[in-house]
Protein backbone atom coordinates (compact mmCIF):
# COMPACT_ATOMS: atom_id res chain seq x y z
CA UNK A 1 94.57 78.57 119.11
CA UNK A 2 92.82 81.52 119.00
CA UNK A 3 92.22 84.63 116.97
CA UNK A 4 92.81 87.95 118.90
CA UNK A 5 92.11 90.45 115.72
CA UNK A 6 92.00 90.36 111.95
CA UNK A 7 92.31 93.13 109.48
CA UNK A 8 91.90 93.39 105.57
CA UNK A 9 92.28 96.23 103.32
CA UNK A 10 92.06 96.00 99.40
CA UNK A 11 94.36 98.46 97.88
CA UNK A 12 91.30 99.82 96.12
CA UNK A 13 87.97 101.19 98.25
CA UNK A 14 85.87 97.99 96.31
CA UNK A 15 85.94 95.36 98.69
CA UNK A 16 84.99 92.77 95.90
CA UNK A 17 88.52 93.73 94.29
CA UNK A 18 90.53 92.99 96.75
CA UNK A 19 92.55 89.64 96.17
CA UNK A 20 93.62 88.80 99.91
CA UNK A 21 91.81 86.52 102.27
CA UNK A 22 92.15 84.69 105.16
CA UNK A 23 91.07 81.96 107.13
CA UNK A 24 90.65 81.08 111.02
CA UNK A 25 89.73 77.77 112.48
CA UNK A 26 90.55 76.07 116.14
CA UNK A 27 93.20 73.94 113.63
CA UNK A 28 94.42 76.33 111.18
CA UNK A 29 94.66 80.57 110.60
CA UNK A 30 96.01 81.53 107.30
CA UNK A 31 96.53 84.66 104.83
CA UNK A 32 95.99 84.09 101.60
CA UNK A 33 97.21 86.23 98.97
CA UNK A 34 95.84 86.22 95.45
CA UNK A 35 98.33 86.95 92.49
CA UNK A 36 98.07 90.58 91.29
CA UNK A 37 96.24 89.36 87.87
CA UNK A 38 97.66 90.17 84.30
CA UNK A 39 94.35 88.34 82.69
CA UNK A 40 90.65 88.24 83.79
CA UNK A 41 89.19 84.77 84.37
CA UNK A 42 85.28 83.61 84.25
CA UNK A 43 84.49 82.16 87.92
CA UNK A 44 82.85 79.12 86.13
CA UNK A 45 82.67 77.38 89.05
CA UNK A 46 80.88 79.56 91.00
CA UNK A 47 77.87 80.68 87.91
CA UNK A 48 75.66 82.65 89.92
CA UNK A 49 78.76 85.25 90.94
CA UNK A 50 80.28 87.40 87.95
CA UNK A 51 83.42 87.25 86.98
CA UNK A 52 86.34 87.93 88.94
CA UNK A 53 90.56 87.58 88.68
CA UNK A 54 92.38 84.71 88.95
CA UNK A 55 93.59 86.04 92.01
CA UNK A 56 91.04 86.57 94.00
CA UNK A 57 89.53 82.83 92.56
CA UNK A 58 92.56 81.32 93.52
CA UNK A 59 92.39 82.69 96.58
CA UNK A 60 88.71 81.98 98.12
CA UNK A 61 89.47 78.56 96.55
CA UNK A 62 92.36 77.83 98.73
CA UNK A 63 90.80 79.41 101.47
CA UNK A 64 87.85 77.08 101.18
CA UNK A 65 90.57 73.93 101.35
CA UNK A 66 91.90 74.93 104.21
CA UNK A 67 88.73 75.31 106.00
CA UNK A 68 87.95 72.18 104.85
CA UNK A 69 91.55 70.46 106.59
CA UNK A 70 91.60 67.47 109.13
CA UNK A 71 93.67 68.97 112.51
CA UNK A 72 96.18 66.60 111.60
CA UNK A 73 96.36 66.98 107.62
CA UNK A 74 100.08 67.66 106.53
CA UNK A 75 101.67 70.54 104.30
CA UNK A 76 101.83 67.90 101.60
CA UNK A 77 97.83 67.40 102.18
CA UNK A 78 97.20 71.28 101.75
CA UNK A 79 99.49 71.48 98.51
CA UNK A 80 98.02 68.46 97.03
CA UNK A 81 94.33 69.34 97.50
CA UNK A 82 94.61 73.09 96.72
CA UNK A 83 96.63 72.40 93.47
CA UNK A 84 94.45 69.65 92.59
CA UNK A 85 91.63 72.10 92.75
CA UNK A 86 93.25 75.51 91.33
CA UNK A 87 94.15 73.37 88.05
CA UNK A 88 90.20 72.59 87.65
CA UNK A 89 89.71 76.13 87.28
CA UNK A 90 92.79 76.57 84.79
CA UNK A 91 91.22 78.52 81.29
CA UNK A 92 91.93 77.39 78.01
CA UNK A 93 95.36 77.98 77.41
CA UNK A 94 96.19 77.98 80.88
CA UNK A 95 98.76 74.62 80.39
CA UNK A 96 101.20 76.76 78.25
CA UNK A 97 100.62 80.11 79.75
CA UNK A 98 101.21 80.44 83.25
CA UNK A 99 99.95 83.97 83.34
CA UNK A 100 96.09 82.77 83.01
CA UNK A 101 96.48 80.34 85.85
CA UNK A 102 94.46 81.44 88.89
CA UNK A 103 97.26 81.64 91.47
CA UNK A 104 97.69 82.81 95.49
CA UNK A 105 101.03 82.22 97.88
CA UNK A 106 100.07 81.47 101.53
CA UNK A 107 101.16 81.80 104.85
CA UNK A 108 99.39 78.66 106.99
CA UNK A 109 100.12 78.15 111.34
CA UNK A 110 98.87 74.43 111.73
CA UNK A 111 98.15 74.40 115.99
CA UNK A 112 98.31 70.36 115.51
CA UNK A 113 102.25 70.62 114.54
CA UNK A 114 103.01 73.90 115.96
CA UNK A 115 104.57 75.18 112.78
CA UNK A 116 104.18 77.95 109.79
CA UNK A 117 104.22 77.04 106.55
CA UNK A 118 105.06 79.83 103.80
CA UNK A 119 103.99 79.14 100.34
CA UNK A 120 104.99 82.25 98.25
CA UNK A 121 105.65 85.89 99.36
CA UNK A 122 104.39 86.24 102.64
CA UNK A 123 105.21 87.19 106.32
CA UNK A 124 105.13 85.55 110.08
CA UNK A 125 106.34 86.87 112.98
CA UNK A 126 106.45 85.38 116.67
CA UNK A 127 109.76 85.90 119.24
CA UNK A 128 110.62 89.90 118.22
CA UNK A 129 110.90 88.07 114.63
CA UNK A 130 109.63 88.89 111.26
CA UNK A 131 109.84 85.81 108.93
CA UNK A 132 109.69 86.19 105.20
CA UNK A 133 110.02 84.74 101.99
CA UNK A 134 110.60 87.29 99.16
CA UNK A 135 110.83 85.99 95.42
CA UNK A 136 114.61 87.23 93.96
CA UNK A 137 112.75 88.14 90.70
CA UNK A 138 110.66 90.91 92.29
CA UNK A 139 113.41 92.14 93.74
CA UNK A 140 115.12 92.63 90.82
CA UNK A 141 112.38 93.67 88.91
CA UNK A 142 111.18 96.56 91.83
CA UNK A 143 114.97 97.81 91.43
CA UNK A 144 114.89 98.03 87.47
CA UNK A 145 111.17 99.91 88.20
CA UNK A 146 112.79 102.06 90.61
CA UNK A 147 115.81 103.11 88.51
CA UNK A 148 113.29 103.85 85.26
CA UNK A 149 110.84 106.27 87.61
CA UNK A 150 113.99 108.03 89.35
CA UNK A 151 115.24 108.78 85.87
CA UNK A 152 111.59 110.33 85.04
CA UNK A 153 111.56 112.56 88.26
CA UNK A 154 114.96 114.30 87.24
CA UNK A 155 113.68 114.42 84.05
CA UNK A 156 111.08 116.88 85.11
CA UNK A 157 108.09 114.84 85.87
CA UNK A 158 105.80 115.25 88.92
CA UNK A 159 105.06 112.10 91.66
CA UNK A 160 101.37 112.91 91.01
CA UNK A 161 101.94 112.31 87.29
CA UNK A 162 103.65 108.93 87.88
CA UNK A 163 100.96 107.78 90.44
CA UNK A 164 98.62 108.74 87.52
CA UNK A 165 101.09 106.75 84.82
CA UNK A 166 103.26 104.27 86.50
CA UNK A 167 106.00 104.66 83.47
CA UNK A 168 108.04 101.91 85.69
CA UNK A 169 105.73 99.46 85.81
CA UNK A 170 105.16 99.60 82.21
CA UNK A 171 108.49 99.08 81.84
CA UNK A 172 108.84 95.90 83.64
CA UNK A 173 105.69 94.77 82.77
CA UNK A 174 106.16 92.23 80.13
CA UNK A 175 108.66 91.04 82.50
CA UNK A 176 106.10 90.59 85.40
CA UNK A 177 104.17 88.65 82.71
CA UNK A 178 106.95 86.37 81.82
CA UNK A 179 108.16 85.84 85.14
CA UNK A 180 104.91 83.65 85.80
CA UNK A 181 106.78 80.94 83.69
CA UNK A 182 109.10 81.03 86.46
CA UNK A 183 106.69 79.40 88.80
CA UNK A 184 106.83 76.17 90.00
CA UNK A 185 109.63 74.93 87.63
CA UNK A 186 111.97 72.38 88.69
CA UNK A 187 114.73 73.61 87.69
CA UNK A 188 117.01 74.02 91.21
CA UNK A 189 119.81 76.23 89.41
CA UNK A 190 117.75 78.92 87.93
CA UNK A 191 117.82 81.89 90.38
CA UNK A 192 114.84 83.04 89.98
CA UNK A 193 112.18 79.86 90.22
CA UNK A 194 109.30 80.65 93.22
CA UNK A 195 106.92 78.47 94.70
CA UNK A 196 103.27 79.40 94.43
CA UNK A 197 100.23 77.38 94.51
CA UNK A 198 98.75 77.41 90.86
CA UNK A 199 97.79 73.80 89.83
CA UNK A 200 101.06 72.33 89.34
CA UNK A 201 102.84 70.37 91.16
CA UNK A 202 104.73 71.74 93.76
CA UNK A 203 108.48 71.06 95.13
CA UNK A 204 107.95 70.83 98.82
CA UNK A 205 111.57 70.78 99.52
CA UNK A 206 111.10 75.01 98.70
CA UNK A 207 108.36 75.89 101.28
CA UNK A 208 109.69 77.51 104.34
CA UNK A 209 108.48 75.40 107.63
CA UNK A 210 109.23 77.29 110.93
CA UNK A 211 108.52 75.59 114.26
CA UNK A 212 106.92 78.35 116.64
CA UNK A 213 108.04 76.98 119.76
CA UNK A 214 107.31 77.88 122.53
CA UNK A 215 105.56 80.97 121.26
CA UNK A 216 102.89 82.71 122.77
CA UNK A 217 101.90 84.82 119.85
CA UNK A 218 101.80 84.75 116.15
CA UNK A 219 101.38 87.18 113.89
CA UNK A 220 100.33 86.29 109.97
CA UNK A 221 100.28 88.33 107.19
CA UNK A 222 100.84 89.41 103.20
CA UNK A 223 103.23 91.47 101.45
CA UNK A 224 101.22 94.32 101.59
CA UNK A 225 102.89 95.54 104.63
CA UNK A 226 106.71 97.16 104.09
CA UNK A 227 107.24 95.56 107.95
CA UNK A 228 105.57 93.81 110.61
CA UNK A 229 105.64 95.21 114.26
CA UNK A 230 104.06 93.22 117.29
CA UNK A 231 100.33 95.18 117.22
CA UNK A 232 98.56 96.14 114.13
CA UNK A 233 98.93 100.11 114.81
CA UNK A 234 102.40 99.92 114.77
CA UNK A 235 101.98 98.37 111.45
CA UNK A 236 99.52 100.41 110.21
CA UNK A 237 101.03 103.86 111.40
CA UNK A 238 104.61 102.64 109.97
CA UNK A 239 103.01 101.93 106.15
CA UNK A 240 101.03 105.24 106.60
CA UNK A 241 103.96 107.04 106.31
CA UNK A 242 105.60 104.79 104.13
CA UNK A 243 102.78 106.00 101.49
CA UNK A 244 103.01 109.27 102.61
CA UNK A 245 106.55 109.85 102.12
CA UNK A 246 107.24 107.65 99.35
CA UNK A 247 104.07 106.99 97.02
CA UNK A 248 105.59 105.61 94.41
CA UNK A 249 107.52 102.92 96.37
CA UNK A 250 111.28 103.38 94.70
CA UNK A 251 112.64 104.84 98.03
CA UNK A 252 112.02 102.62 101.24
CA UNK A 253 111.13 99.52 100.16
CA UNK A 254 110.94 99.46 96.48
CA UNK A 255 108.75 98.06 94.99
CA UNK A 256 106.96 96.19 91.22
CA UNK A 257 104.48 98.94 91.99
CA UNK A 258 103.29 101.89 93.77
CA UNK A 259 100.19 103.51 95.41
CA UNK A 260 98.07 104.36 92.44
CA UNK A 261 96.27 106.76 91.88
CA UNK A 262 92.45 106.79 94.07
CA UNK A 263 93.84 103.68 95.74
CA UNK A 264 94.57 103.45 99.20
CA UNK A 265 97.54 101.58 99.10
CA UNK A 266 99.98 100.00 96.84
CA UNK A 267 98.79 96.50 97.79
CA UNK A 268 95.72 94.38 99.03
CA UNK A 269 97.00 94.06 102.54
CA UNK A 270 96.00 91.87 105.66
CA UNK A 271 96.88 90.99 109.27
CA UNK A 272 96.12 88.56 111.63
CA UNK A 273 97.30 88.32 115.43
CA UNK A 274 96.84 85.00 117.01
CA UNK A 275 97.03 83.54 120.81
CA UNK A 276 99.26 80.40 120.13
CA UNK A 277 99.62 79.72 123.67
CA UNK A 278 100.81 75.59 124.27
């Protein structure tokens, strides 16, 4: 396996904010995306770096896990270790409320078993084919954030107003706080359950693995990208006008939020192109 090109962007110009990551090895290549944060957490591990968000914790953590990996090591072996270690970094009051917990999805290629695993919202694509692994509670949740901010523009206000005061967001925002309790629960018949690595334990049986194949090329990335096209400028030039046309992310792909004011885009975003060839 090897790496052909990387990009990151953090959906704000401070590099230090941005919550994505990822991770290349001759064994493994992963993205990993840190959970937008509703709560700040102390990096207590780390005491000579200041504090940071769960998010981006949770996701130099896993990172590091995966770096550490034998060629052989299982999904089970990543879940296990990187839960095991995101719940020694749980705050007080973490146990109870799941909004505290430091938590990341991931997309992982193991070269050893020729296969993608998707932990969380994420993408892959290899074959012409874009892989991915939406939660149904964002989904609803963009829609309801959608509906509120169309209502606002034919009430008169401006886009630049909303990117300045996201009046959707703030209306599903408790919501995206309380769908954290969501995560992770083993409870098969509620529709809206999602796997994410946080420190619990994790039902396997919900991670996506997808056997490459015969590929040639594989393509990893977050959900900071609307769609995934075979070369990064494609990519790039297709959420470019995504943000130009629709800013506040209610038209194309809608979305829990939109491109903010002095950000650059509405998410921390990240792409990696990899030579997979057998």
């Amino acid at each position: 396996m090897r790496l052909i090109s990387s990009f990151i962007q953090g959906k704000t110009a401070a590099a230090d904010r941005c919550e994505d990551g990822y991770v290349s090895t001759p064994h493994f290549a992963a993205v990993v995306d840190g959970s937008t944060s509703k709560a700040a957490v102390a990096g207590t591990s780390l005491p000579s770096k200041p504090s940071k968000t769960g998010g981006r914790l949770a996701m130099e953590t896993v990172c590091g896990i995966i770096k550490t990996l034998s060629p052989s090591a299982t999904l089970h072996d990543l879940v296990d270790q990187a839960s095991a270690a995101l719940r020694t970094l749980w705050p007080e009051g973490a146990e109870s409320e799941a909004a505290l917990r430091p938590t990341c999805s991931a997309v992982v290629y193991s070269a050893c078993r020729r296969e993608v695993w998707m932990i969380g919202d994420c993408q892959c694509r290899f074959g012409g084919i874009t892989h991915t692994n939406n939660k149904a509670i964002d989904d609803t949740l963009a829609q309801i954030r959608a509906d509120v901010l169309h209502y606002w523009l034919a009430a008169g206000c401006s886009v630049e107003s909303l990117r300045q005061n996201d009046r959707g967001r703030t209306f599903i925002y408790d919501a995206l706080r309380t769908q954290t309790n969501f995560q992770n629960i083993t409870d098969a018949g509620n529709p809206f359950r999602y796997t994410v690595l946080d420190g619990q334990t994790v039902d396997e049986t919900t991670i996506p693995v997808i056997p490459v194949g015969r590929a040639d090329k594989l393509i990893l990335a977050s959900d900071g990208y609307p769609l995934l096209f075979d070369s990064l400028t494609e990519t790039e030039t297709y959420l470019k006008d995504c943000l130009q046309t629709d800013p506040l992310c209610i038209e194309r792909h809608p979305a829990t939020k939109g491109l903010t004011a002095g950000n650059v885009s509405f998410d921390d975003r990240t792409y990696l192109l990899l030579d997979i060839t057998p």
